[in-house]
C-alpha atoms as a PDB file:
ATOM      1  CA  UNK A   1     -11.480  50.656  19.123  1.00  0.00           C
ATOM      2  CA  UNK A   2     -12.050  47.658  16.946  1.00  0.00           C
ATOM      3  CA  UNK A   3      -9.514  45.634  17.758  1.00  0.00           C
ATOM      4  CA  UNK A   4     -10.307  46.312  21.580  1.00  0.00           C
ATOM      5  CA  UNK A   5     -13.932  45.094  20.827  1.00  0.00           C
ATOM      6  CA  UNK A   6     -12.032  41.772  18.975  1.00  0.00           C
ATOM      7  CA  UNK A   7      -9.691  40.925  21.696  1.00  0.00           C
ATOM      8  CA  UNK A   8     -12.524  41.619  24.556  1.00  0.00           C
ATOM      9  CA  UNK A   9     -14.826  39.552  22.977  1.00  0.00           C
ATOM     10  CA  UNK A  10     -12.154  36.592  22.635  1.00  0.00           C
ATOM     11  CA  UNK A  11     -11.284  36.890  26.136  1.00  0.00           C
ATOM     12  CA  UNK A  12     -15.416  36.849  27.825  1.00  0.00           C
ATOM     13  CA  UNK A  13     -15.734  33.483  28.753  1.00  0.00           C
ATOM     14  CA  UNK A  14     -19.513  34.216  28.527  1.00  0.00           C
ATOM     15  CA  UNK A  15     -19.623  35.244  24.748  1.00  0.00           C
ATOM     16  CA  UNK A  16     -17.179  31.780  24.072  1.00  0.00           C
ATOM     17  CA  UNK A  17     -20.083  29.968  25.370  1.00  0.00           C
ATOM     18  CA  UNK A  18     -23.001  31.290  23.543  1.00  0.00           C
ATOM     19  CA  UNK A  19     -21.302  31.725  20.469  1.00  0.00           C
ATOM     20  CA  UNK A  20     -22.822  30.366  17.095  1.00  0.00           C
ATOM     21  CA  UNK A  21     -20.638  28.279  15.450  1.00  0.00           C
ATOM     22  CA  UNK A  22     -21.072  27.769  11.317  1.00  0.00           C
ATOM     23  CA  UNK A  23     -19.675  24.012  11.331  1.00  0.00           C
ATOM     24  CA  UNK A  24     -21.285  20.638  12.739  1.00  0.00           C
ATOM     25  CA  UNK A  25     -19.871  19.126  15.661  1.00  0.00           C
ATOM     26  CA  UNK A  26     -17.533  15.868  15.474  1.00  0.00           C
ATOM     27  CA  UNK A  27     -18.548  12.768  16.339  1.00  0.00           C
ATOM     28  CA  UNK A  28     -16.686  10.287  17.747  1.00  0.00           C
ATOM     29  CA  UNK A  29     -14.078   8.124  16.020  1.00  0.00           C
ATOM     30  CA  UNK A  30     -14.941   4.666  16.098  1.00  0.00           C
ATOM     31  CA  UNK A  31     -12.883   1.627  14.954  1.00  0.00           C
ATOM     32  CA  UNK A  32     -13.703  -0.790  12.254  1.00  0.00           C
ATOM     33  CA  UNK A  33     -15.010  -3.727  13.325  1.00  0.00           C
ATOM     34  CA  UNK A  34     -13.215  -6.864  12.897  1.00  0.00           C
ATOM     35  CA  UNK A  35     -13.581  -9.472  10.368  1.00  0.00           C
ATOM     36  CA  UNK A  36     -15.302 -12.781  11.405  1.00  0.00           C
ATOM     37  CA  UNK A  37     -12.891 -14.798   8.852  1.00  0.00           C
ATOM     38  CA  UNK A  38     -10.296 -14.171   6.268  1.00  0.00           C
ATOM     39  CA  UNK A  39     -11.285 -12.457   3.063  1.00  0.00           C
ATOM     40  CA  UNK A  40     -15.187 -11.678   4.370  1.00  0.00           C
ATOM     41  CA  UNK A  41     -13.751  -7.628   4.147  1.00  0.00           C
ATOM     42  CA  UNK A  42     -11.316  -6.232   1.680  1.00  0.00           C
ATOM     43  CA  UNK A  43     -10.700  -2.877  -0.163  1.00  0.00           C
ATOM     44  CA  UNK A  44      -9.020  -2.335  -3.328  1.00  0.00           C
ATOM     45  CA  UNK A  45      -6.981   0.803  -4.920  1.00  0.00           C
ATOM     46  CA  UNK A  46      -5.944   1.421  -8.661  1.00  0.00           C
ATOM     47  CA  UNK A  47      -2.592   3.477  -8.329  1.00  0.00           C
ATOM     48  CA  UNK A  48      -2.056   4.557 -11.728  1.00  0.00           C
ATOM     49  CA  UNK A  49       0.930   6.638 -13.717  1.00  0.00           C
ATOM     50  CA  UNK A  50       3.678   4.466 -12.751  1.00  0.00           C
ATOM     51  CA  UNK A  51       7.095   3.159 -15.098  1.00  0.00           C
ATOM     52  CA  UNK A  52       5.988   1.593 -18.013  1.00  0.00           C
ATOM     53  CA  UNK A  53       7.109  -1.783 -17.478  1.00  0.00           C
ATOM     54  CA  UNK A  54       5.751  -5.141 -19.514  1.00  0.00           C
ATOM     55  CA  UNK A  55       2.970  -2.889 -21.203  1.00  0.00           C
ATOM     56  CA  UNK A  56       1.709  -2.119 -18.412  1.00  0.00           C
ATOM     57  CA  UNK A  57       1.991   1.315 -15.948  1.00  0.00           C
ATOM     58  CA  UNK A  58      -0.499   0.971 -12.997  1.00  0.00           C
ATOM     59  CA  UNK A  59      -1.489  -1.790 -10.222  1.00  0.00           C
ATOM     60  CA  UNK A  60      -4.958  -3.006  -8.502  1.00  0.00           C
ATOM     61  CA  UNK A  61      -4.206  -3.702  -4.903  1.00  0.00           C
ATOM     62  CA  UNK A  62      -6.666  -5.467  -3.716  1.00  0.00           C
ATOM     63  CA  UNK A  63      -5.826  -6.289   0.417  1.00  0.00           C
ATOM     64  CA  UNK A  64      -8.429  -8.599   3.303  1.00  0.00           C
ATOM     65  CA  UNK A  65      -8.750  -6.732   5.989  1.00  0.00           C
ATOM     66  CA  UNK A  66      -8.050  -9.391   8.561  1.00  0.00           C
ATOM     67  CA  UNK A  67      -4.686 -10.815   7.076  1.00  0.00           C
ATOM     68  CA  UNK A  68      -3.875  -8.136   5.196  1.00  0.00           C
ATOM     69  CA  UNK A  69      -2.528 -10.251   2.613  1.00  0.00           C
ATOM     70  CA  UNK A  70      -2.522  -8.559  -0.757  1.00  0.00           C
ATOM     71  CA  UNK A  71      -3.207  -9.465  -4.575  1.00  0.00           C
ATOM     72  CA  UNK A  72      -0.632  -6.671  -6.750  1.00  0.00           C
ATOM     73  CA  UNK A  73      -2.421  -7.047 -10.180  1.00  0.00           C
ATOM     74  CA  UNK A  74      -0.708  -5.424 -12.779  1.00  0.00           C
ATOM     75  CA  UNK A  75      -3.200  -2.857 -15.292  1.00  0.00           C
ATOM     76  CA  UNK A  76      -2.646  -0.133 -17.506  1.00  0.00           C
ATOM     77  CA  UNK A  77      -4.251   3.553 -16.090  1.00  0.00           C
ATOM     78  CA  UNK A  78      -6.719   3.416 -18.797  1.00  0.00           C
ATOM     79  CA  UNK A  79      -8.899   0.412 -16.958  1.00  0.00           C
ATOM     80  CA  UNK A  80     -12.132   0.768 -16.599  1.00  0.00           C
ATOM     81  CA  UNK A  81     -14.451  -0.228 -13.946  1.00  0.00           C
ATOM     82  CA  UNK A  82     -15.238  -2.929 -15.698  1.00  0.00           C
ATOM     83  CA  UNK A  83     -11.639  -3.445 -16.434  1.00  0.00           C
ATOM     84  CA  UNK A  84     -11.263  -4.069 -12.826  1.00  0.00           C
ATOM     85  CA  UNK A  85     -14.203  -6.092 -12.133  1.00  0.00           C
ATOM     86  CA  UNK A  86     -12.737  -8.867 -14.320  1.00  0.00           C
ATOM     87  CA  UNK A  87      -9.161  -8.380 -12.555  1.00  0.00           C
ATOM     88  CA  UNK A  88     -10.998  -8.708  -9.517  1.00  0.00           C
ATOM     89  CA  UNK A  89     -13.622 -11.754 -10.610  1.00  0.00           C
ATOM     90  CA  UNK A  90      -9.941 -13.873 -12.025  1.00  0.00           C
ATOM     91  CA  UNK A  91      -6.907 -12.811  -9.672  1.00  0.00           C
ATOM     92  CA  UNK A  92      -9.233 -12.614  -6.248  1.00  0.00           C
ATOM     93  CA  UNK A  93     -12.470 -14.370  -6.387  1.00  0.00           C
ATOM     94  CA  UNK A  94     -11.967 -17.138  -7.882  1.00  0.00           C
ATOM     95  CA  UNK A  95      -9.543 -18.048  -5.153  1.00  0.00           C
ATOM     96  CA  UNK A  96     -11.536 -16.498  -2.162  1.00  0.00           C
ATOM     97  CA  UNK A  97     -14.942 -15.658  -2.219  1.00  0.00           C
ATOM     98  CA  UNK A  98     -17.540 -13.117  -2.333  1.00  0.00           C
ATOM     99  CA  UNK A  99     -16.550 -10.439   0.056  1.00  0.00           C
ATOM    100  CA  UNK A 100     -19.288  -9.181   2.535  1.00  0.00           C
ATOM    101  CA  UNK A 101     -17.780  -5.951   2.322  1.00  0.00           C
ATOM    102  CA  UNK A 102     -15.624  -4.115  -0.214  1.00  0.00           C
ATOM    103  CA  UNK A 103     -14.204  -0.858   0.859  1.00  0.00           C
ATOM    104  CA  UNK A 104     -12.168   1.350  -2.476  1.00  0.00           C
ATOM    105  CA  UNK A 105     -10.395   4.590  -2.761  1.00  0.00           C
ATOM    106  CA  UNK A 106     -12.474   7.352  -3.662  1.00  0.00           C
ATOM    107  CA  UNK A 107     -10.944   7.592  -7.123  1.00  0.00           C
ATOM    108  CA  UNK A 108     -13.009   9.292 -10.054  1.00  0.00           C
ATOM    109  CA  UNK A 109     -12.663   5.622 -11.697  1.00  0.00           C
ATOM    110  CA  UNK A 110     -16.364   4.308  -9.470  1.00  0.00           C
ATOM    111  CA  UNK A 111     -17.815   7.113  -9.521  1.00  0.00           C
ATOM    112  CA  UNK A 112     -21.511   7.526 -11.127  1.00  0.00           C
ATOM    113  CA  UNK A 113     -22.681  10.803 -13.128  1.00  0.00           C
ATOM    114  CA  UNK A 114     -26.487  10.837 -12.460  1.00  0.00           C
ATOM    115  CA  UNK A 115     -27.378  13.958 -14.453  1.00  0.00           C
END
C-alpha cells in the first residue's frame, strides 16, 4: 500500500506542483565581467605538497585575469599569509600594480578564526 501511495504521489502532476521543497532555488549563472586593462583583476593559489626541489615543495600562482599571464613563485607549504603577501608585494606588484580585485582559492591558509 505504501509504495502505491509513493509512486501515485510521484506521478500527480498536481502534488509536483504544490510540493514544498527544503532547498533555495538557483539563480542564474552570470559571467565575470571583463577587465578594463591588464593586471586591474587577478587571483592567486598556493598548491602545496609537491617534490622537494631547491628547498622548496609548493608554488604561488598568481594569474591577471585578462592576459592570463602567470607569476609561478616558488614557496615552501609552511608559508604563511604573510609569507605570501611579501611574495606577492616583490614577484607581482612591484612590476604591476595594485589590483582592483584579487580573487584566491578558498584554502584554510586566508581564512580568519573570529571566536
Amino acid at each position: 500500500m505504501g509504495k502505491y501511495v509513493q509512486d501515485y504521489i510521484k506521478g500527480c502532476h498536481t502534488c509536483a506542483q504544490h510540493k514544498h521543497h527544503n532547498w533555495k532555488t538557483l539563480g542564474l549563472m552570470m559571467a565575470l565581467p571583463t577587465p578594463d586593462s591588464p593586471w586591474e583583476w587577478t587571483q592567486s593559489d598556493h598548491i602545496t605538497r609537491l617534490p622537494t626541489s631547491g628547498g622548496y615543495d609548493a608554488i604561488y600562482v598568481i594569474m591577471d585575469q585578462l592576459t592570463k599571464m602567470t607569476h609561478f613563485i616558488p614557496t615552501t607549504t609552511c608559508a604563511t599569509a604573510e609569507d605570501l603577501v611579501q611574495l606577492h608585494l616583490k614577484h607581482v606588484w612591484k612590476y604591476h600594480r595594485v589590483p582592483r580585485v584579487h580573487n584566491k582559492d578558498r584554502g584554510p591558509l586566508f581564512t580568519v578564526d573570529y571566536t
